[in-house]
N, C-alpha and C. Protein backbone atom coordinates (compact mmCIF):
# COMPACT_ATOMS: atom_id res chain seq x y z
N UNK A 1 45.44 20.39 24.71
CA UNK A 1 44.04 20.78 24.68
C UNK A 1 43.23 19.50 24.76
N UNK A 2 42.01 19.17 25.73
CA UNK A 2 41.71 18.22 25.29
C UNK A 2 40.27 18.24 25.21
N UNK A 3 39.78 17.16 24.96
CA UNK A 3 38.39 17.53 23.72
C UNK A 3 37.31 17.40 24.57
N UNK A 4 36.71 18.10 24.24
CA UNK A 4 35.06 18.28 25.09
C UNK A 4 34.16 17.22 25.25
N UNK A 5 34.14 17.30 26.40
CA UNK A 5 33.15 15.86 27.11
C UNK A 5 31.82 15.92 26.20
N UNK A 6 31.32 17.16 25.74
CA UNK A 6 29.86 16.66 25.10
C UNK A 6 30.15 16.92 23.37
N UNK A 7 31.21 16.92 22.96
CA UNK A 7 31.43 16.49 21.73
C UNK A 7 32.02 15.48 21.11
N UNK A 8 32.17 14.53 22.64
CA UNK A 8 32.97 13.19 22.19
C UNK A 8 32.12 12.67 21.27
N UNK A 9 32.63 11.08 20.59
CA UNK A 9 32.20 10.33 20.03
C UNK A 9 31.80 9.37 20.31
N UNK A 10 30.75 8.77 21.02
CA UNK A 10 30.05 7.51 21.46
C UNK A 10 30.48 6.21 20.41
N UNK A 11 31.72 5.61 20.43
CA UNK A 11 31.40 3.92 19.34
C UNK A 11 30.45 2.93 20.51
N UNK A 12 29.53 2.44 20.13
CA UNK A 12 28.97 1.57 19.85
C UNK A 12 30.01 -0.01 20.13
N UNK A 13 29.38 -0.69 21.24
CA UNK A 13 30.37 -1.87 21.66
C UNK A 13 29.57 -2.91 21.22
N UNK A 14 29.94 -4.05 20.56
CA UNK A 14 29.28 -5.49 20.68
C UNK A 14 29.68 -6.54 21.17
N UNK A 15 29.33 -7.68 21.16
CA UNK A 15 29.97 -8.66 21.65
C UNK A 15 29.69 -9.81 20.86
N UNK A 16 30.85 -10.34 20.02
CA UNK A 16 30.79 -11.62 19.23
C UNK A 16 31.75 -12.25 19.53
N UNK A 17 30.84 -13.05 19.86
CA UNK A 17 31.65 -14.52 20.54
C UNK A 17 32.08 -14.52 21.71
N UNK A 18 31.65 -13.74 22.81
CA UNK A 18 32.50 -12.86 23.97
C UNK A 18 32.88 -12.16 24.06
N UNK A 19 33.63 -11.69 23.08
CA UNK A 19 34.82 -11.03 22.97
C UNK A 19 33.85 -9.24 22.70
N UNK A 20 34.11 -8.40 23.48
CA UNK A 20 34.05 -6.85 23.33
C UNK A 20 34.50 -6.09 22.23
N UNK A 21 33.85 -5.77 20.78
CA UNK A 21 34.57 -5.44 19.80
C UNK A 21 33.68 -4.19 19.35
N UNK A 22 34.51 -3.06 18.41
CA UNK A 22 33.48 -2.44 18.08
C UNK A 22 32.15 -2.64 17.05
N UNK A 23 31.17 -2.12 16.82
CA UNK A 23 29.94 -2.77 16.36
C UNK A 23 30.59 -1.65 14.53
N UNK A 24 30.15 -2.82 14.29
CA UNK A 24 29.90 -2.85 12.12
C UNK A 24 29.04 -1.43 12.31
N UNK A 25 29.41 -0.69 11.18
CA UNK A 25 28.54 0.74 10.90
C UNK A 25 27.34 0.03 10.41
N UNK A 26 26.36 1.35 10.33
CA UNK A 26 25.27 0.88 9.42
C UNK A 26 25.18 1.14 7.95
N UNK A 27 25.18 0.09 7.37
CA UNK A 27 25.38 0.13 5.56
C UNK A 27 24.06 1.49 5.30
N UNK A 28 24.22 2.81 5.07
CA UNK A 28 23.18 3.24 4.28
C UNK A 28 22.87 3.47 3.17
N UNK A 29 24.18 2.69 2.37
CA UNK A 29 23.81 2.07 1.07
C UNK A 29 22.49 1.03 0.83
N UNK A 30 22.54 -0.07 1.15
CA UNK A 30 21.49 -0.68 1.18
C UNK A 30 20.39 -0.99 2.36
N UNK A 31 20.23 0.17 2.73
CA UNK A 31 19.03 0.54 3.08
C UNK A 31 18.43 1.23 2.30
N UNK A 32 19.51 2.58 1.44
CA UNK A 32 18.52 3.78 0.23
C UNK A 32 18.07 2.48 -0.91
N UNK A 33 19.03 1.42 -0.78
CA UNK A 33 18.39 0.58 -2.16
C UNK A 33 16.94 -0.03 -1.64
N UNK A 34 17.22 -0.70 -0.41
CA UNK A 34 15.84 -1.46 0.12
C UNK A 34 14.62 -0.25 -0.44
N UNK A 35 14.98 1.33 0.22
CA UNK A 35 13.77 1.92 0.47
C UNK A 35 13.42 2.56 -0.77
N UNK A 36 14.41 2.77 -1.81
CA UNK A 36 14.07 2.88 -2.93
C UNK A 36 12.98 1.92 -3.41
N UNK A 37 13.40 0.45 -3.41
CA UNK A 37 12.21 -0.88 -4.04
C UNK A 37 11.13 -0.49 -3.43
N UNK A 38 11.01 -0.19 -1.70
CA UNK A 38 10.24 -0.78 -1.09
C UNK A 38 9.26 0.28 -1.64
N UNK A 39 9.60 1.61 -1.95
CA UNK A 39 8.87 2.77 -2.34
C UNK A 39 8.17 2.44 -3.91
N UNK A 40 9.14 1.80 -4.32
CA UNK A 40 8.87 1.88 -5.64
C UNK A 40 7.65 0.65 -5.71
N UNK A 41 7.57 -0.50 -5.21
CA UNK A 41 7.04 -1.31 -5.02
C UNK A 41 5.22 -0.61 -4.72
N UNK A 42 5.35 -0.09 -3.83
CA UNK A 42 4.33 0.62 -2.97
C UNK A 42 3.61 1.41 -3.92
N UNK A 43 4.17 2.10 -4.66
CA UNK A 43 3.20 2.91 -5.67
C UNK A 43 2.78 2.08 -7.11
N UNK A 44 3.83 0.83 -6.95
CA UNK A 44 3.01 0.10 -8.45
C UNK A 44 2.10 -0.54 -7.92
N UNK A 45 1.73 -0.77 -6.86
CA UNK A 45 0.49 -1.24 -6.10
C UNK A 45 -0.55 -0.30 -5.97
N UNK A 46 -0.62 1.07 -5.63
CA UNK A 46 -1.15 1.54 -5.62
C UNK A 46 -2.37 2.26 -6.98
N UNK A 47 -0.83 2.37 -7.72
CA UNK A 47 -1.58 2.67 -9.41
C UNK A 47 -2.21 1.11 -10.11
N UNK A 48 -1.73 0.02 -9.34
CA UNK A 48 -2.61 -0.75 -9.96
C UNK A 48 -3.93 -1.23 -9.49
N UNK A 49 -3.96 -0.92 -8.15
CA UNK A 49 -5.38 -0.66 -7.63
C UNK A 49 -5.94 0.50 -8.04
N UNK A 50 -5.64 1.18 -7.91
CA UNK A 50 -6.40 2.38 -9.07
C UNK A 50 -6.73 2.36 -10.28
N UNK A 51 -6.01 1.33 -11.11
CA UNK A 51 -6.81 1.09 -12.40
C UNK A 51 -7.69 -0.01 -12.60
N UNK A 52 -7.43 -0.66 -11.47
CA UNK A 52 -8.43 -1.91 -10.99
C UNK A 52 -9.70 -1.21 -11.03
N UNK A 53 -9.50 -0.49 -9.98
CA UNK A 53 -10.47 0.25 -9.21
C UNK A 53 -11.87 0.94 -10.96
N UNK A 54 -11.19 1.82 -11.23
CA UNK A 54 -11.57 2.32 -12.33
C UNK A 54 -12.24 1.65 -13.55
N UNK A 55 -11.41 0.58 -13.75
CA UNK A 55 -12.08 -0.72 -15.00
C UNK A 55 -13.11 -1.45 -14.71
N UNK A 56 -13.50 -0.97 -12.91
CA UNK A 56 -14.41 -1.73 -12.36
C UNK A 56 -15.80 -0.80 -12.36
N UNK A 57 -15.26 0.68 -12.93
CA UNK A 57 -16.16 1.94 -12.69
C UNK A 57 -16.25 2.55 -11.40
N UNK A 58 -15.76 2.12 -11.08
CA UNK A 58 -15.18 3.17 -9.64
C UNK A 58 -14.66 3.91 -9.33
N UNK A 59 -14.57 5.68 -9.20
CA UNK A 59 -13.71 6.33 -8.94
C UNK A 59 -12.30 6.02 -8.25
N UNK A 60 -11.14 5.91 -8.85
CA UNK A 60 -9.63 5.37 -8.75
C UNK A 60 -9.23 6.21 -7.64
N UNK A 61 -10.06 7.08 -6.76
CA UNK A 61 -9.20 7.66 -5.81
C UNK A 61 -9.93 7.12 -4.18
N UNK A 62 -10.55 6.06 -4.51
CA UNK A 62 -11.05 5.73 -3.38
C UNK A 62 -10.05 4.19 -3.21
N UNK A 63 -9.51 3.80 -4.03
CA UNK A 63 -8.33 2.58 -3.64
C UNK A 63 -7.69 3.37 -2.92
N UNK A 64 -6.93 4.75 -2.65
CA UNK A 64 -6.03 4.79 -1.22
C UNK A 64 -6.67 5.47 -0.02
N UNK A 65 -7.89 5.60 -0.07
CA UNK A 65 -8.66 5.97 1.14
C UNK A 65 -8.66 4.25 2.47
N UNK A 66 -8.51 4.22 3.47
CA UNK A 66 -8.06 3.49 4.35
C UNK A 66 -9.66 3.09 4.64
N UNK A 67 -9.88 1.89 4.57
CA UNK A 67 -11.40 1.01 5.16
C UNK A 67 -12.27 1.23 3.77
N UNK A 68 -12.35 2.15 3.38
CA UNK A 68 -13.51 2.61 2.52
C UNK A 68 -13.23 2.39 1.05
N UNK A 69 -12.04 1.74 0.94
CA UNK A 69 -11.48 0.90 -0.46
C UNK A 69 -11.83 -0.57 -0.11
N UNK A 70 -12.08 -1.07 0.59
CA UNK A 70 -12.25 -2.25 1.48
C UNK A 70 -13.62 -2.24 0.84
N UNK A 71 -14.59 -1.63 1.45
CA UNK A 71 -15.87 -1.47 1.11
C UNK A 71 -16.27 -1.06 -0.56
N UNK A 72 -15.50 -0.58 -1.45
CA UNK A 72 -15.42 -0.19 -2.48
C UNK A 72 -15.41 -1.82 -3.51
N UNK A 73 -13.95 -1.93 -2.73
CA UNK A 73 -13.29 -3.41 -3.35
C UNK A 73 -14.72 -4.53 -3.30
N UNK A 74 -15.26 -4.74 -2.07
CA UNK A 74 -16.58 -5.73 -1.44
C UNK A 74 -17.65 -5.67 -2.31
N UNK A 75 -17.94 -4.27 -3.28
CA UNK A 75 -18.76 -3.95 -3.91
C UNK A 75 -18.23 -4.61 -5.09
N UNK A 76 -17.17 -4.02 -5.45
CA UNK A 76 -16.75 -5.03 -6.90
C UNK A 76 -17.22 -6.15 -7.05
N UNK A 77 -16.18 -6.99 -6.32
CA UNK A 77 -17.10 -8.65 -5.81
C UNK A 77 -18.38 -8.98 -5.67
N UNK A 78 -19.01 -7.81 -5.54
CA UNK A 78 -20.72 -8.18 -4.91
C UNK A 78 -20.79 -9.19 -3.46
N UNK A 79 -19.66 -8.67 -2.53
CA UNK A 79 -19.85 -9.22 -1.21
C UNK A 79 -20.44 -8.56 -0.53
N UNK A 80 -21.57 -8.59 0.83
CA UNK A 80 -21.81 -7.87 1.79
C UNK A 80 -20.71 -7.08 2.34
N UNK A 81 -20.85 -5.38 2.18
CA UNK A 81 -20.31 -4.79 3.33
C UNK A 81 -20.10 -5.11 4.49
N UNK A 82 -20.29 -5.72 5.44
CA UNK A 82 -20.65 -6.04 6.46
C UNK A 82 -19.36 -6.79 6.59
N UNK A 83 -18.83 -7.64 5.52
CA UNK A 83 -17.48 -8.61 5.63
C UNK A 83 -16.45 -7.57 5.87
N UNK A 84 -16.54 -6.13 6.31
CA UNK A 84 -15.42 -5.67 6.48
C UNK A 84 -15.17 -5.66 8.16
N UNK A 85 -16.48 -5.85 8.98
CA UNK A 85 -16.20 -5.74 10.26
C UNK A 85 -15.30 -7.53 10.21
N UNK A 86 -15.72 -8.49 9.10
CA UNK A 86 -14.73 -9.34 9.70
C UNK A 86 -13.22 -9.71 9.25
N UNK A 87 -12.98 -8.10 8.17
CA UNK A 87 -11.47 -8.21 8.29
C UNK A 87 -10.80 -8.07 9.44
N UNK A 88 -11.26 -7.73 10.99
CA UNK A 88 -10.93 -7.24 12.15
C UNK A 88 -10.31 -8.57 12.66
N UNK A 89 -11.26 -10.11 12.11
CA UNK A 89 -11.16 -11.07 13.35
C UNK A 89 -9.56 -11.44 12.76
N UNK A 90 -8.98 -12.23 13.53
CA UNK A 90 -7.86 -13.02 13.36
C UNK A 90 -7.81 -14.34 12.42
N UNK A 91 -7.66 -14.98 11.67
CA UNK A 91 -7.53 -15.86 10.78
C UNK A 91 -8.71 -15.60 9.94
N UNK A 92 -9.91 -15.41 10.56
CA UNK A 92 -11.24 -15.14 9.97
C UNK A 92 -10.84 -13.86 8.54
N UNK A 93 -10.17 -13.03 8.62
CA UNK A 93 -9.36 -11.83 7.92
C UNK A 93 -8.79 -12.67 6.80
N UNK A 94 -8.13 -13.51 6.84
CA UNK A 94 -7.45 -14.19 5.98
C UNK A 94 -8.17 -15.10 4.78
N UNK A 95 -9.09 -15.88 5.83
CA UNK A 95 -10.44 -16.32 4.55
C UNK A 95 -10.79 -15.72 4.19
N UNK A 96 -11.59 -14.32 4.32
CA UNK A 96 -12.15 -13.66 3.60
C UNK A 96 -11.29 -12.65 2.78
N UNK A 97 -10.03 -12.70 3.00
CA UNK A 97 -9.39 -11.93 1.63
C UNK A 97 -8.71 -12.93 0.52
N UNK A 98 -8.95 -14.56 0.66
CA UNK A 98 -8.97 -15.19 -0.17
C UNK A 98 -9.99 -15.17 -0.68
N UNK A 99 -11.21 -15.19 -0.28
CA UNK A 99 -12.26 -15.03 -0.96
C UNK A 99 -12.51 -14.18 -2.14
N UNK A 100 -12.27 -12.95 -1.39
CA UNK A 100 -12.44 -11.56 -2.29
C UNK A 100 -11.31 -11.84 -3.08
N UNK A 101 -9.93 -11.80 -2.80
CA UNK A 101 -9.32 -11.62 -4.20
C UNK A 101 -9.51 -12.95 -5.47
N UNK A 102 -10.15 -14.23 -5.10
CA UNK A 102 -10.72 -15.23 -5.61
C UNK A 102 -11.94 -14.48 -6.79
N UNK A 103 -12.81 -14.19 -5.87
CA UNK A 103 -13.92 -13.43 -6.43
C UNK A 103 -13.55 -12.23 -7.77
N UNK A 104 -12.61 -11.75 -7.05
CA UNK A 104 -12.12 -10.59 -7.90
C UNK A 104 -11.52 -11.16 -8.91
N UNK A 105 -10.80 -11.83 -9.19
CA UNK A 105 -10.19 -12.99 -10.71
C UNK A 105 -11.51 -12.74 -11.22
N UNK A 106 -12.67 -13.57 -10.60
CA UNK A 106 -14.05 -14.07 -11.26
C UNK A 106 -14.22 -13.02 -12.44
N UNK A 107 -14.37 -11.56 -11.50
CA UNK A 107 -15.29 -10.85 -11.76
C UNK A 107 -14.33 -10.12 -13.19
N UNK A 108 -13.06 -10.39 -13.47
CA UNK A 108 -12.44 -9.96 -14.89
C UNK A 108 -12.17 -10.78 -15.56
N UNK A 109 -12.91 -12.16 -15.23
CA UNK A 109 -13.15 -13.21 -16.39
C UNK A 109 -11.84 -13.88 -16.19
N UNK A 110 -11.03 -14.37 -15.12
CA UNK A 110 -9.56 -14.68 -14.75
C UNK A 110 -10.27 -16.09 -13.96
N UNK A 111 -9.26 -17.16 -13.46
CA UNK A 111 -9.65 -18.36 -13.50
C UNK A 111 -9.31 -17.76 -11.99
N UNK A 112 -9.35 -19.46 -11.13
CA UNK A 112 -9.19 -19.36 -9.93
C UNK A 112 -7.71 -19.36 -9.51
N UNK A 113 -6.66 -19.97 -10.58
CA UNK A 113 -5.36 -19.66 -10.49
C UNK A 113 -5.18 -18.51 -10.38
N UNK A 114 -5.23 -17.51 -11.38
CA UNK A 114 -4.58 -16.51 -11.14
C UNK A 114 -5.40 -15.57 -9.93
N UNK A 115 -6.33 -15.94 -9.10
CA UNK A 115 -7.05 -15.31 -8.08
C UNK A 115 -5.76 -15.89 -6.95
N UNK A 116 -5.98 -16.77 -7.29
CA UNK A 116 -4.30 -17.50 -6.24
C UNK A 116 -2.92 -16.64 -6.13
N UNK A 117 -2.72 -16.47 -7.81
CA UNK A 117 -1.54 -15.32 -7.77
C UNK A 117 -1.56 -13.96 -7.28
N UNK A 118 -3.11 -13.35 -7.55
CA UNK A 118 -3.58 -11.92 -6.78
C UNK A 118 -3.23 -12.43 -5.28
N UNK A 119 -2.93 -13.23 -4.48
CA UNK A 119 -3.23 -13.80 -2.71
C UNK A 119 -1.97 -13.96 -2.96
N UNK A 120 -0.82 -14.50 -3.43
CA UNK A 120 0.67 -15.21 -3.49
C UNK A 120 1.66 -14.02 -3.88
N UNK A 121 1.37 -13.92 -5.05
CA UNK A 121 2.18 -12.89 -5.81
C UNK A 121 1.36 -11.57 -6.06
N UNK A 122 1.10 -10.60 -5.65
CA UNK A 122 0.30 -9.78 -5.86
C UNK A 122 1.05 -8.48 -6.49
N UNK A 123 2.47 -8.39 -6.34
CA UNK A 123 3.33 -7.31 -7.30
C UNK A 123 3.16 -7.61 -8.67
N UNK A 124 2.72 -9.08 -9.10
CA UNK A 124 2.73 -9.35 -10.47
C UNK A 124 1.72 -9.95 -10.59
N UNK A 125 0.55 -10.20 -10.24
CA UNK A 125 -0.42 -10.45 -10.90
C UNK A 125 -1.52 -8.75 -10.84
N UNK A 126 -1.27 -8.12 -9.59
CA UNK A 126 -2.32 -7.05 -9.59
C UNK A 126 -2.32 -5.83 -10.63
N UNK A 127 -0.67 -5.78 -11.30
CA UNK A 127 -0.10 -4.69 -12.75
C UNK A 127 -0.46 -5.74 -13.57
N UNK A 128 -1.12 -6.97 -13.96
CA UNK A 128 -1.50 -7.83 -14.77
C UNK A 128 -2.68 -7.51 -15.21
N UNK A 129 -3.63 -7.85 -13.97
CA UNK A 129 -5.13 -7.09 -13.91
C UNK A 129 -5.08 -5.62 -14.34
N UNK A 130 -4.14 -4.92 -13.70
CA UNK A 130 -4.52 -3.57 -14.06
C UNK A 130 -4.39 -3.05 -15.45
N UNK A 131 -2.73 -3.39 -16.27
CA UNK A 131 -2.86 -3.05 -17.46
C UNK A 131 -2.91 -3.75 -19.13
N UNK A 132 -3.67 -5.14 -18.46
CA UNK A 132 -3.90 -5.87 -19.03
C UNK A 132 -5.20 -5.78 -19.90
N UNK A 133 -5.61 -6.53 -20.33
CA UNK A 133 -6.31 -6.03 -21.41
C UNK A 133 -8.04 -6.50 -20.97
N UNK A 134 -7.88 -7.40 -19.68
CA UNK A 134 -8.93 -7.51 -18.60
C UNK A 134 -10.02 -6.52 -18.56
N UNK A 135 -11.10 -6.83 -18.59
CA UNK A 135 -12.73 -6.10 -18.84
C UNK A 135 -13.13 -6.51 -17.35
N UNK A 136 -14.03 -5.45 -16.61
CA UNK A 136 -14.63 -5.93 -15.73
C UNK A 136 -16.00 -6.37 -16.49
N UNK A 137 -16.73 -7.91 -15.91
CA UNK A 137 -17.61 -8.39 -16.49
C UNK A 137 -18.67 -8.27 -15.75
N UNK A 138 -18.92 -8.29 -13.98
CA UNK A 138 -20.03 -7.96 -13.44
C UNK A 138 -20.59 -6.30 -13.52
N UNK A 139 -21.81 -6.44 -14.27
CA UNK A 139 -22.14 -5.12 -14.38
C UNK A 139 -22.83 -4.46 -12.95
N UNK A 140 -22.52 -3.21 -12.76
CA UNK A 140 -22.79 -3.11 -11.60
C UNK A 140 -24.22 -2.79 -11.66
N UNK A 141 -25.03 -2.41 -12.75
CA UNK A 141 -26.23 -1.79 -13.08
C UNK A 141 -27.17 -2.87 -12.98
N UNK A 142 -26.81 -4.04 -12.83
CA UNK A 142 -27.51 -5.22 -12.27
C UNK A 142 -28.04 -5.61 -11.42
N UNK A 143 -29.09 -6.22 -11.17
CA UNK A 143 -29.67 -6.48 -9.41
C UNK A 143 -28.90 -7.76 -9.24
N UNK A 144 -28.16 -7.58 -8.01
CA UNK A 144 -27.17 -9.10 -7.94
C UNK A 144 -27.97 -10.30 -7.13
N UNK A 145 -27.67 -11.05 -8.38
CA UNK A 145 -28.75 -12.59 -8.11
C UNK A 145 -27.77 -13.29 -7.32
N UNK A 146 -28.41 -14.31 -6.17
CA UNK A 146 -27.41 -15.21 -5.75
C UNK A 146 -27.35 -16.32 -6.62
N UNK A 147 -27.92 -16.31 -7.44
CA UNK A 147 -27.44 -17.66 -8.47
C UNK A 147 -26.30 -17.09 -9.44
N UNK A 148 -26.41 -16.12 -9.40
CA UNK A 148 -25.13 -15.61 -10.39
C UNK A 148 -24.02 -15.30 -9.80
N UNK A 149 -24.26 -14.68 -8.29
CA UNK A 149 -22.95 -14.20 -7.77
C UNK A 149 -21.66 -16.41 -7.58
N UNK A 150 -20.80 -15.83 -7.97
CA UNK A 150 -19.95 -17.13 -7.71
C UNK A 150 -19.68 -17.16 -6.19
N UNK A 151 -19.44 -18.46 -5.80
CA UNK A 151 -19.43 -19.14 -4.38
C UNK A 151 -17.50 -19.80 -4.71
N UNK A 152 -17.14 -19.68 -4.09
CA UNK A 152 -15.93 -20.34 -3.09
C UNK A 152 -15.89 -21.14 -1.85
């Protein structure tokens, strides 16, 4: 009996070193581990922008709305809206989210180091900010002075 052309088994050929060999399976062991972290990772970010968000008086469900947490976040800081058309440019994107997360240290009474670690390390400084014992200090009920807002 012999076996059906469309139920064969396709292996997969590589070539190391020249030589025609069959190709290594794919580990989906550590991939479920990668996507486990990577998942798990993803939502301690998320809940810690959400309590960011909140300590800042901001409704916590606008950190996973896409652009309009951007604009939320800009408000925290007391930056012009307007700096979100220049998260678009190319490097220009990059200064200005040192800025803001700089700013954002400011604004919970955090030095400029750890505004560095929010930009470097942000899995462990942003659950720092969030369930830390951090006060937001710019009141938003304020008319924002440019002598008060901090410069970078």
């Amino acid at each position: 009996v012999g076996a059906h052309p469309f139920l064969a088994v396709v292996v997969a050929k590589c070539t190391v070193n020249g030589q025609i060999t069959d190709c290594p399976e794919f580990d989906w062991s550590a991939f479920g581990i990668f996507l486990f972290l990577f998942i798990g990772f993803a939502l301690l970010m998320v809940v810690s922008v959400f309590r960011i968000y909140t300590k800042a008086g901001k409704p916590g469900w606008t950190a996973i709305v896409p652009f309009y947490n951007i604009i939320i976040l800009l408000g925290i800081v007391r930056k012009p809206e307007w700096w979100l058309l220049l998260m678009f440019i190319p490097i220009v994107n990059v200064v200005i989210t040192f800025i803001v997360y700089l700013a954002l240290a400011k604004a919970f009474g955090r030095s400029s180091l750890f505004g560095l670690g929010l930009i470097f390390l942000s899995i462990v400084f942003f659950p720092i900010l969030a369930f830390g014992r951090d006060q937001y200090l710019w009141n938003q009920a304020q008319t924002i002075n440019p002598q008060q807002n901090p410069t970078f």
